[in-house]
PDB file of N, CA and C in Angstrom:
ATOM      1  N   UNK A   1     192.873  -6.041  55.742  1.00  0.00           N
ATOM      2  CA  UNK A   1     193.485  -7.075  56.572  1.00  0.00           C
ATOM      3  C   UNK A   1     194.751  -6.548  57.251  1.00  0.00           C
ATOM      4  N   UNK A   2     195.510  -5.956  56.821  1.00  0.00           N
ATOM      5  CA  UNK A   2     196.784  -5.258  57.203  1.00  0.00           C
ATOM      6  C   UNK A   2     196.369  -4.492  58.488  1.00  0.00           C
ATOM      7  N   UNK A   3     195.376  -3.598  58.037  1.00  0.00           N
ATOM      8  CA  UNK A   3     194.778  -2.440  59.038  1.00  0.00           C
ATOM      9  C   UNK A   3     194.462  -3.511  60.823  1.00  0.00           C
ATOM     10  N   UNK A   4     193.886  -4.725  60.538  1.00  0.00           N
ATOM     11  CA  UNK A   4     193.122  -5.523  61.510  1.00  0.00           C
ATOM     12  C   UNK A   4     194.279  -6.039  61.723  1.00  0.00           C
ATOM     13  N   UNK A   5     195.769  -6.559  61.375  1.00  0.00           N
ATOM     14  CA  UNK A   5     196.572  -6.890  61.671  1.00  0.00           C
ATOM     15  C   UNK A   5     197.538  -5.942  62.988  1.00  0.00           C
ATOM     16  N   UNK A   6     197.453  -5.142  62.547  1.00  0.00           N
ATOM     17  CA  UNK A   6     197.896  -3.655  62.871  1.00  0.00           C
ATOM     18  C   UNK A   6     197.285  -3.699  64.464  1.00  0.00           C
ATOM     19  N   UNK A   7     196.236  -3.838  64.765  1.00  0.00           N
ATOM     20  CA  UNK A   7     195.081  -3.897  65.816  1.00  0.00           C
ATOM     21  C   UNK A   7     195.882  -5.208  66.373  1.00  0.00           C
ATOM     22  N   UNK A   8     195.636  -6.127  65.946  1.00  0.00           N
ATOM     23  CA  UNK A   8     196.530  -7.426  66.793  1.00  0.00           C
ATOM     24  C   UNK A   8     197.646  -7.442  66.909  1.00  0.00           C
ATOM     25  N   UNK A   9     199.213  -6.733  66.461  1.00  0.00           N
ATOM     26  CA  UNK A   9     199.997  -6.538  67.038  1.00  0.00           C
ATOM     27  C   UNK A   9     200.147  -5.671  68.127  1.00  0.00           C
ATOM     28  N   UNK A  10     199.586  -4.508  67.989  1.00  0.00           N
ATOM     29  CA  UNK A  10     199.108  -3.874  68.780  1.00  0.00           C
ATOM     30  C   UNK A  10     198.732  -4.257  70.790  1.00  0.00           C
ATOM     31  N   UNK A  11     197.425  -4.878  70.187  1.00  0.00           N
ATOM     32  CA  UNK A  11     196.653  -5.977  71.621  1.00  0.00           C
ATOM     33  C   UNK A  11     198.183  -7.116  72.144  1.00  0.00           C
ATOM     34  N   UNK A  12     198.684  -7.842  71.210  1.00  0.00           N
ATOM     35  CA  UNK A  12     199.913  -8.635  71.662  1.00  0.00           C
ATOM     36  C   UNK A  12     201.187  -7.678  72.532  1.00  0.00           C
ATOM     37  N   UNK A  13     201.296  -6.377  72.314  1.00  0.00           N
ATOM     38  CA  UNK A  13     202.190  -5.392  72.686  1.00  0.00           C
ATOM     39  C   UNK A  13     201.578  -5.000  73.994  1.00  0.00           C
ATOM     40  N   UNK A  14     200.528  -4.721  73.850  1.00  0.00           N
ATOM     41  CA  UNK A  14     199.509  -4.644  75.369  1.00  0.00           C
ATOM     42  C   UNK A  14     199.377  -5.742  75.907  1.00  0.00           C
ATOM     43  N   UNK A  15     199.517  -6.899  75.715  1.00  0.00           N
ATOM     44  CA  UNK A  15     199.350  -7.926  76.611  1.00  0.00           C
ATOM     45  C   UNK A  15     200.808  -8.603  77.167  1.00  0.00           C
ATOM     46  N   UNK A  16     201.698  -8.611  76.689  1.00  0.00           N
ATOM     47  CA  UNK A  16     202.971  -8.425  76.721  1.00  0.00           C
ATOM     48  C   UNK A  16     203.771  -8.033  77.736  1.00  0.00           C
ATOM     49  N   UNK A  17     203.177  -6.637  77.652  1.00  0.00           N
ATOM     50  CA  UNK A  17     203.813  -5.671  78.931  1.00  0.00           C
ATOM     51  C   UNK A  17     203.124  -6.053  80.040  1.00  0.00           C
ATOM     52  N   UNK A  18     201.651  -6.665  79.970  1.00  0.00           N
ATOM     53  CA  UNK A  18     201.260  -7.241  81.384  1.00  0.00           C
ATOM     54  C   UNK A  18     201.696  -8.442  81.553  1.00  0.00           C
ATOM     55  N   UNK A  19     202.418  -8.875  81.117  1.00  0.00           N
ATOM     56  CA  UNK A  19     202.986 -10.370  81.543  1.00  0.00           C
ATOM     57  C   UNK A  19     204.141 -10.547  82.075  1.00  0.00           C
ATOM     58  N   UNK A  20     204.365 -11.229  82.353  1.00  0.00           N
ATOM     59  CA  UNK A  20     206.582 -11.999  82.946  1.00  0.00           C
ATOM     60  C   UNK A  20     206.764 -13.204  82.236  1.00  0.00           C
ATOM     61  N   UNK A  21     207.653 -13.151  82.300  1.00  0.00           N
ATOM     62  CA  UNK A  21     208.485 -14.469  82.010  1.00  0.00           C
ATOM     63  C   UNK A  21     208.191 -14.692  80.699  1.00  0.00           C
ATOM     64  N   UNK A  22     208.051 -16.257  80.345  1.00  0.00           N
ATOM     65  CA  UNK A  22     208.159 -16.638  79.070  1.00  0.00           C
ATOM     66  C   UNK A  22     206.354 -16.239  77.921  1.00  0.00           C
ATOM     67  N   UNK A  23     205.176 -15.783  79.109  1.00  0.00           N
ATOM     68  CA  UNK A  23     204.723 -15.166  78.784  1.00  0.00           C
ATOM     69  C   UNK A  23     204.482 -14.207  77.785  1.00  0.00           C
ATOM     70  N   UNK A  24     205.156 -13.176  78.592  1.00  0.00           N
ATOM     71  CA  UNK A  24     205.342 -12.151  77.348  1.00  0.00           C
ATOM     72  C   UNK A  24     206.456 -12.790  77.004  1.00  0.00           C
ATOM     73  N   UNK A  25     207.358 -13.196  76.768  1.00  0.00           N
ATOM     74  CA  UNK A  25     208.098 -13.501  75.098  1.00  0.00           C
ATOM     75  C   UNK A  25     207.213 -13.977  74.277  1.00  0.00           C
ATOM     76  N   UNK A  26     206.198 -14.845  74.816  1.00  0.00           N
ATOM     77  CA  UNK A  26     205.268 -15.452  73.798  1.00  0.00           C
ATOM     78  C   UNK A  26     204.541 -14.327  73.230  1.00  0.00           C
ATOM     79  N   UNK A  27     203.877 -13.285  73.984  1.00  0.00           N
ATOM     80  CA  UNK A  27     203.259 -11.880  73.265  1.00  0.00           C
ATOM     81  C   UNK A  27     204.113 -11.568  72.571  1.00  0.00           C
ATOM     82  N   UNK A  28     205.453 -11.098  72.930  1.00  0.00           N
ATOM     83  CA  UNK A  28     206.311 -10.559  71.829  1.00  0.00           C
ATOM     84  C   UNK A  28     206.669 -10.816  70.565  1.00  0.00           C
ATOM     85  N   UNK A  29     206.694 -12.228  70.718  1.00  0.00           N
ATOM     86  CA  UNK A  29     206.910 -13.154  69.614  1.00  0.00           C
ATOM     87  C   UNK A  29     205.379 -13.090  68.544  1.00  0.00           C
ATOM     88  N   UNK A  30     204.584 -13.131  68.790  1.00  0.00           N
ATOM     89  CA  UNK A  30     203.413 -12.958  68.582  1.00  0.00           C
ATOM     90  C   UNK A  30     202.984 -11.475  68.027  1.00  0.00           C
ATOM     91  N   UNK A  31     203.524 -10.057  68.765  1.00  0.00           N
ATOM     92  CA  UNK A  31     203.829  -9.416  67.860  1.00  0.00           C
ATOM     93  C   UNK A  31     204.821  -8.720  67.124  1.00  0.00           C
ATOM     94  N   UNK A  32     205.673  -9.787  67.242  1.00  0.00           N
ATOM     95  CA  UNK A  32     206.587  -9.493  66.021  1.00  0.00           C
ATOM     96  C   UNK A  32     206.017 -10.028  64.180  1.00  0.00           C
ATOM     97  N   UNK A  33     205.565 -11.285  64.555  1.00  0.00           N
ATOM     98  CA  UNK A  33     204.981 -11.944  63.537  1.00  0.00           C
ATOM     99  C   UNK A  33     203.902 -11.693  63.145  1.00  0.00           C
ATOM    100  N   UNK A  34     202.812 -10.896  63.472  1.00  0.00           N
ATOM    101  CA  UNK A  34     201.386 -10.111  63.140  1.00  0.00           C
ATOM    102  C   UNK A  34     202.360  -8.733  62.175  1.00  0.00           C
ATOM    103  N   UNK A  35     203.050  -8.326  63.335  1.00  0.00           N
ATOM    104  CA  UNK A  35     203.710  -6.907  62.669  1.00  0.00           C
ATOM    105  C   UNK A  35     204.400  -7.432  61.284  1.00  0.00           C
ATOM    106  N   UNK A  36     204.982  -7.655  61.165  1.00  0.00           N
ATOM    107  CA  UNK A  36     205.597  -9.206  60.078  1.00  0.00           C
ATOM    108  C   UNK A  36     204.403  -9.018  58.948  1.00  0.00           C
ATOM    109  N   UNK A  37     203.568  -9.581  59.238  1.00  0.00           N
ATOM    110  CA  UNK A  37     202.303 -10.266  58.626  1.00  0.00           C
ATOM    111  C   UNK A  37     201.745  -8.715  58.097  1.00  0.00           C
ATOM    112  N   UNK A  38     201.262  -8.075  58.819  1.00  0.00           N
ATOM    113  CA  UNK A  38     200.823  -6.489  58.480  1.00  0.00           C
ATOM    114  C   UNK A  38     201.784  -5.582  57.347  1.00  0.00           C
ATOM    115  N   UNK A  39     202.681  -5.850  57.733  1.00  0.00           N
ATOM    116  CA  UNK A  39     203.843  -4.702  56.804  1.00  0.00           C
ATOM    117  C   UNK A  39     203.631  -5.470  55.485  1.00  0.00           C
ATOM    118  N   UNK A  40     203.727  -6.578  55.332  1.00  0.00           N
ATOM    119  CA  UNK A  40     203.420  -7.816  54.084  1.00  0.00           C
ATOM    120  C   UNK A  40     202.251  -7.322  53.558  1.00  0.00           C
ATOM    121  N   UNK A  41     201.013  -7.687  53.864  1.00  0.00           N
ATOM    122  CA  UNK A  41     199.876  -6.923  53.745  1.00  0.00           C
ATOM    123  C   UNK A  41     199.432  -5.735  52.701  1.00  0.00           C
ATOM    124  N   UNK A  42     200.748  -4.594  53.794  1.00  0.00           N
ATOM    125  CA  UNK A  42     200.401  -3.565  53.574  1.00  0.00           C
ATOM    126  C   UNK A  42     201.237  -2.644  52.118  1.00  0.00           C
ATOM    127  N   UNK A  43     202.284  -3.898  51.920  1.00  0.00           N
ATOM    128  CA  UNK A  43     202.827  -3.997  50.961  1.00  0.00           C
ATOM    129  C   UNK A  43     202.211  -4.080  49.470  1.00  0.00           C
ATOM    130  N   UNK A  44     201.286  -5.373  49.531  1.00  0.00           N
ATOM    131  CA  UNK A  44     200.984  -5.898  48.789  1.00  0.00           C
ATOM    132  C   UNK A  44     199.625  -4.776  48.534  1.00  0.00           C
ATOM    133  N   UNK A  45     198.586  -4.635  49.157  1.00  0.00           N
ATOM    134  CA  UNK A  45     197.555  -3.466  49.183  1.00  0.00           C
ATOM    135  C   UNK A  45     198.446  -2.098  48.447  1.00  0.00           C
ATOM    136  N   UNK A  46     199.148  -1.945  48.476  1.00  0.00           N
ATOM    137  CA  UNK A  46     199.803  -0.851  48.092  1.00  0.00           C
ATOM    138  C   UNK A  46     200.362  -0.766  46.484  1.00  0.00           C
ATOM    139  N   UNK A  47     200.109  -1.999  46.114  1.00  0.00           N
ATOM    140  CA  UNK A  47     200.431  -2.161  44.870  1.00  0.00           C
ATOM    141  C   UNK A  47     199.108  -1.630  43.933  1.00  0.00           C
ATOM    142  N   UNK A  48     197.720  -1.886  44.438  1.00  0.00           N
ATOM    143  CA  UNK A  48     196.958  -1.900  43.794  1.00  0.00           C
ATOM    144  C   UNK A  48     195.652  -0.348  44.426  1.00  0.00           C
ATOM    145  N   UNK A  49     196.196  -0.118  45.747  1.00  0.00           N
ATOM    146  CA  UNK A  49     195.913   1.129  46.197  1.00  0.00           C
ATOM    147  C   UNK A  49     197.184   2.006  45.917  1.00  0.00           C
ATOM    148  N   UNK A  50     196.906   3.294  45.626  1.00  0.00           N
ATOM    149  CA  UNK A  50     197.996   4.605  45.909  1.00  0.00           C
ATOM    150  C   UNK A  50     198.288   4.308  47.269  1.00  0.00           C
ATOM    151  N   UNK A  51     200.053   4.098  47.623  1.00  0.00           N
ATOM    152  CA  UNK A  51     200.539   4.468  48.973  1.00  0.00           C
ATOM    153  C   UNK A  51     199.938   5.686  49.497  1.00  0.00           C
ATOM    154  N   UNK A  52     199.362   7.018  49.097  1.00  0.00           N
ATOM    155  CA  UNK A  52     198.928   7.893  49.807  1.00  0.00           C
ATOM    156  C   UNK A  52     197.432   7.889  50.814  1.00  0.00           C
ATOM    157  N   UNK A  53     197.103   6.734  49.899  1.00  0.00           N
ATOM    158  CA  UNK A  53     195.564   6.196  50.277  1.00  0.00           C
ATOM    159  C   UNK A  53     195.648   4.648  51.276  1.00  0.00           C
ATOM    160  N   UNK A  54     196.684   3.715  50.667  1.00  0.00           N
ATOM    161  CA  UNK A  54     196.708   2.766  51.814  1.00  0.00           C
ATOM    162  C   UNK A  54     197.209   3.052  53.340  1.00  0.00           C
ATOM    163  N   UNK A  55     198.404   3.853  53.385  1.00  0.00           N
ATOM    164  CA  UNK A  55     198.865   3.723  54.175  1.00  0.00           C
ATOM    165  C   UNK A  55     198.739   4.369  55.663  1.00  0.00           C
ATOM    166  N   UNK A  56     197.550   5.611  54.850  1.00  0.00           N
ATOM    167  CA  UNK A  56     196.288   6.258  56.124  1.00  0.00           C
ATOM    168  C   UNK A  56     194.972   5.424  56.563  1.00  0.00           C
ATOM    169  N   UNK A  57     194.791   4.751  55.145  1.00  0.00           N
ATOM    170  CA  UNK A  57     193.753   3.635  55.775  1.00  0.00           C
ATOM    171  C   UNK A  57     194.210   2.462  56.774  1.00  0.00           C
ATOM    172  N   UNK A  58     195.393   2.033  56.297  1.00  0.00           N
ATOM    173  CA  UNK A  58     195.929   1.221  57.765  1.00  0.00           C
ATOM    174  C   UNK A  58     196.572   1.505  58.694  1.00  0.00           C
ATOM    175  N   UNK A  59     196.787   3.032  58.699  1.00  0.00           N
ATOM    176  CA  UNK A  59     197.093   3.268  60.121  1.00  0.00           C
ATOM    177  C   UNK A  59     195.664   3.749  60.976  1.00  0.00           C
ATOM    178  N   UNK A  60     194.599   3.936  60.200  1.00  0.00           N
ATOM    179  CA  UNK A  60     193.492   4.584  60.329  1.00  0.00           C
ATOM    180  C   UNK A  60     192.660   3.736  61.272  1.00  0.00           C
ATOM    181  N   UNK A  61     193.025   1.916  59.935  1.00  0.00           N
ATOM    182  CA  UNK A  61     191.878   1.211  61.085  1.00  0.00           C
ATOM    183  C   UNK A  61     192.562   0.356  62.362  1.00  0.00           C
ATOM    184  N   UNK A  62     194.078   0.133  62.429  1.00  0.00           N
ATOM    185  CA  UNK A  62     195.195   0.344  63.428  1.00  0.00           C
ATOM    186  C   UNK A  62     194.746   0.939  65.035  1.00  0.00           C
ATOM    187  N   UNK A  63     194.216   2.566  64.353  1.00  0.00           N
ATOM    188  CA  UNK A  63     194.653   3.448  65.500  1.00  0.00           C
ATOM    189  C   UNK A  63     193.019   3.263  66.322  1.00  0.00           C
ATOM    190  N   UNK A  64     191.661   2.868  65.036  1.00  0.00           N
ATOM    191  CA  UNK A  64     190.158   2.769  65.419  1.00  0.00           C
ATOM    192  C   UNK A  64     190.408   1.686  66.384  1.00  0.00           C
ATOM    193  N   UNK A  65     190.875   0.432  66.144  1.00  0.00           N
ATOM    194  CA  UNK A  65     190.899  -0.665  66.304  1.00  0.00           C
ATOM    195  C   UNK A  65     192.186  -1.078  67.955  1.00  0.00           C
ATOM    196  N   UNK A  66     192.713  -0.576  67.786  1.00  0.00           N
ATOM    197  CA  UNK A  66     193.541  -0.328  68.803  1.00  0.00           C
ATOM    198  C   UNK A  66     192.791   0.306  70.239  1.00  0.00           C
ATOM    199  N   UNK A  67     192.038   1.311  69.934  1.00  0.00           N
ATOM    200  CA  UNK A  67     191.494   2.145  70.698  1.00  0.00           C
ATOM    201  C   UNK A  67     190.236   1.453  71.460  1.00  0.00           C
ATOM    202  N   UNK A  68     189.598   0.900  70.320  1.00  0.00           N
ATOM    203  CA  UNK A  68     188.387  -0.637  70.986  1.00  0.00           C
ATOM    204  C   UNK A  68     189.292  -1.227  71.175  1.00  0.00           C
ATOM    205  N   UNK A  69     190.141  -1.558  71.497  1.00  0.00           N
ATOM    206  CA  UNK A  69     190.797  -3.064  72.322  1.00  0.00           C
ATOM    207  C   UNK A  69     191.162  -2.835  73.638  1.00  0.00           C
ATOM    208  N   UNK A  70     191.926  -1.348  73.329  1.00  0.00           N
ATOM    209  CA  UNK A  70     192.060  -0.680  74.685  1.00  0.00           C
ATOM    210  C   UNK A  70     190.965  -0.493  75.844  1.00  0.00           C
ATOM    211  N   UNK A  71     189.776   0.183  75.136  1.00  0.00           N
ATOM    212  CA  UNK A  71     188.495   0.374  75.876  1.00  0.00           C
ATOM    213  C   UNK A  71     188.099  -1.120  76.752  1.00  0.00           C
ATOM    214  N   UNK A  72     188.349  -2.625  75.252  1.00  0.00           N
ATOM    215  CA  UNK A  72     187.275  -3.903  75.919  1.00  0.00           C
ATOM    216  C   UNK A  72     188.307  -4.316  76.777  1.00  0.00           C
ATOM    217  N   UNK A  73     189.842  -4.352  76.304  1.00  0.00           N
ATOM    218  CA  UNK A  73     190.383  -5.120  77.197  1.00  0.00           C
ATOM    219  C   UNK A  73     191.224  -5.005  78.177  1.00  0.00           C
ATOM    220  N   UNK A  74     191.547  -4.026  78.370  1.00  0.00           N
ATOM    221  CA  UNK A  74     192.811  -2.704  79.058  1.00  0.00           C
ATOM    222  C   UNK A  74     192.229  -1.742  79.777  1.00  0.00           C
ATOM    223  N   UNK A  75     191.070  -1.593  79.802  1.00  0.00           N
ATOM    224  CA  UNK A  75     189.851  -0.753  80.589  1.00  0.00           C
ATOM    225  C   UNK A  75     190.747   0.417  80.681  1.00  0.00           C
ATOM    226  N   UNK A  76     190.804   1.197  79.482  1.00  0.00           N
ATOM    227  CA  UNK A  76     190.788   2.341  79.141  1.00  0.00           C
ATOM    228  C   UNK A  76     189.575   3.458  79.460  1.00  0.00           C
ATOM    229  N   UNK A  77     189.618   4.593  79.468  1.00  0.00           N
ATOM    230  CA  UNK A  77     188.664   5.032  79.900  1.00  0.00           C
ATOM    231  C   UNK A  77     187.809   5.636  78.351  1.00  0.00           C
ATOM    232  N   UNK A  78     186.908   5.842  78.464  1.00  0.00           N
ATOM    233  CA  UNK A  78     185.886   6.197  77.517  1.00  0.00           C
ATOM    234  C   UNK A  78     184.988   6.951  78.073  1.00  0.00           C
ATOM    235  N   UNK A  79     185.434   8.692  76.848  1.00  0.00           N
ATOM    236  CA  UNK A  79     184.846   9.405  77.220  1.00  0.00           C
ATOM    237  C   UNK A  79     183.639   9.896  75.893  1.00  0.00           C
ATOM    238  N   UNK A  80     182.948  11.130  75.978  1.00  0.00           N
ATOM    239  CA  UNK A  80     182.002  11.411  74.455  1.00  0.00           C
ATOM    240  C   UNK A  80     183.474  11.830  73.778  1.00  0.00           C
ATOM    241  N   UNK A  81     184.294  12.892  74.196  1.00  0.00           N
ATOM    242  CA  UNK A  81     185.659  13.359  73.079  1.00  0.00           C
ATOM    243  C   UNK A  81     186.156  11.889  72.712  1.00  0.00           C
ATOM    244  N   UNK A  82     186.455  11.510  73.266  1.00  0.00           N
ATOM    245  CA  UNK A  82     187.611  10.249  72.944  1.00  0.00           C
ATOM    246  C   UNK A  82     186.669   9.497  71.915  1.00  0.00           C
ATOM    247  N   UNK A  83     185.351   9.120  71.910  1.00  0.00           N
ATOM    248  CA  UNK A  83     184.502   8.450  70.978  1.00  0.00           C
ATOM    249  C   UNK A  83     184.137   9.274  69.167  1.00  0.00           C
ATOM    250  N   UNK A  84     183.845  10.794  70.019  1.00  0.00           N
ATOM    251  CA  UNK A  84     184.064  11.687  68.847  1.00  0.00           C
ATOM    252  C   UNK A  84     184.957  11.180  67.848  1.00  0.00           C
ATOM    253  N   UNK A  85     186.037  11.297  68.471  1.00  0.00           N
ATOM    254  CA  UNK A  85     187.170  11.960  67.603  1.00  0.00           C
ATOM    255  C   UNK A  85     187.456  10.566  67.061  1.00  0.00           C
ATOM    256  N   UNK A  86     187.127   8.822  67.586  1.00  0.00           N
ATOM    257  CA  UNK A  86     187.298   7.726  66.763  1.00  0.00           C
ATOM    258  C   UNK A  86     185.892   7.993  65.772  1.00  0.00           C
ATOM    259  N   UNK A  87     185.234   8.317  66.160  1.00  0.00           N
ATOM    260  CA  UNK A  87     184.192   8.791  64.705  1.00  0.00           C
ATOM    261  C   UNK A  87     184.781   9.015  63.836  1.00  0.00           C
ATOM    262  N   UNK A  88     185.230  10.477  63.980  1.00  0.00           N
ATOM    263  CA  UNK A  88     185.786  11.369  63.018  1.00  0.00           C
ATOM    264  C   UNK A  88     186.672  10.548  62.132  1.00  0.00           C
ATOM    265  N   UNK A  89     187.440   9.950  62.932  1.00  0.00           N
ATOM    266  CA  UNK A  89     188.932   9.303  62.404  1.00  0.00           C
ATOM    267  C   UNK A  89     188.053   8.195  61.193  1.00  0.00           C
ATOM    268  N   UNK A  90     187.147   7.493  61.809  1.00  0.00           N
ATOM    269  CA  UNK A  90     186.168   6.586  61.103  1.00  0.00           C
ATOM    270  C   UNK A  90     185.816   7.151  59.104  1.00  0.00           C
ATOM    271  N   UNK A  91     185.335   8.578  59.775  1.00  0.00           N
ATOM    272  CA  UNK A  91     184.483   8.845  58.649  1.00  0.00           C
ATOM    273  C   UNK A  91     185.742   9.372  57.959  1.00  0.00           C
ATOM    274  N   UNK A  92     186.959   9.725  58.424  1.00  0.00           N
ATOM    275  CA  UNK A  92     187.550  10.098  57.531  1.00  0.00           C
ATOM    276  C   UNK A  92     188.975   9.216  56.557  1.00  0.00           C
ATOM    277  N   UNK A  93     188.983   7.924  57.541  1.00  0.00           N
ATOM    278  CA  UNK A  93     189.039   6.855  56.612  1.00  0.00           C
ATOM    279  C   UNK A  93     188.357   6.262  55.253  1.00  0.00           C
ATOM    280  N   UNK A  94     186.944   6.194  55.809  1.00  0.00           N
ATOM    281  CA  UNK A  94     185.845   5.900  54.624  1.00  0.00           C
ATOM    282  C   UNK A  94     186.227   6.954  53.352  1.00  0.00           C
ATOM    283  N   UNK A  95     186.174   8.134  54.086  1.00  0.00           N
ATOM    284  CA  UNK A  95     186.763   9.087  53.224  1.00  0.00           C
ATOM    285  C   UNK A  95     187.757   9.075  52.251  1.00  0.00           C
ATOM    286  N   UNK A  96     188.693   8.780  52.513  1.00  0.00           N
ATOM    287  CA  UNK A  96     189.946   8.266  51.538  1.00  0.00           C
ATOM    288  C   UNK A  96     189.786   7.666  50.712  1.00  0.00           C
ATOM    289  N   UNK A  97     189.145   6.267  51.077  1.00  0.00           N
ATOM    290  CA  UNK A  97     188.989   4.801  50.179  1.00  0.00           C
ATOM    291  C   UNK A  97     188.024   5.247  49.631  1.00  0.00           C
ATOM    292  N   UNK A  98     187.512   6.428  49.737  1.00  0.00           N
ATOM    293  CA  UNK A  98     186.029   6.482  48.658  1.00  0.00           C
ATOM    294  C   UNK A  98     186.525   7.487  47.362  1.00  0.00           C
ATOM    295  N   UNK A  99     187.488   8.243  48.114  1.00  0.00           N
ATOM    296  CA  UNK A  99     187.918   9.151  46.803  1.00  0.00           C
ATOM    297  C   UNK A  99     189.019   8.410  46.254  1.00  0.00           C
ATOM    298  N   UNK A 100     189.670   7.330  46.484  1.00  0.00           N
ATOM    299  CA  UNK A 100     190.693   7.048  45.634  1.00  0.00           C
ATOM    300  C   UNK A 100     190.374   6.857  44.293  1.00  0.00           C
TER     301      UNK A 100
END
């Protein structure tokens, strides 16, 4: 949940900067309080995961998750490398949480 939090402050930070006025304060505000909400999260996950293992998994599914938001909603470009390498990042999340 932290990780998917991470992803929606994120999208609020990107939507933000495309806005004016009281707009983006409302994004901002919005991710201040996800970011808020995430660090909490990631707190609490950390009690019962090793910090060495949570804190790559939520920047992990953050950076996956960020990157699809960018692509659906920010029309980012998408290339085979750029998809690769969120693979990679993918399998090597799974990776972590499987050896902890």
């Amino acid at each position: 949940m932290a990780g998917l939090c991470e992803t929606g402050f994120a999208f609020c930070l990107g939507k933000g900067n495309l806005a004016t006025g009281y707009k983006a304060a409302l994004w901002y505000l919005a991710f201040a309080l996800i970011c808020t909400l995430s660090m909490f999260l990631l707190t609490k996950a950390s009690k019962t995961i090793p910090l060495g293992t949570a804190y790559p998994v939520w920047t992990g599914i953050g950076a996956v998750g960020t990157v699809i938001i960018g692509i659906l909603f920010f029309k980012e470009p998408v290339s085979f490398w750029r998809l690769f390498f969120i693979f990679t990042l993918i399998a090597s999340i799974v990776g972590l949480k499987s050896v902890h």
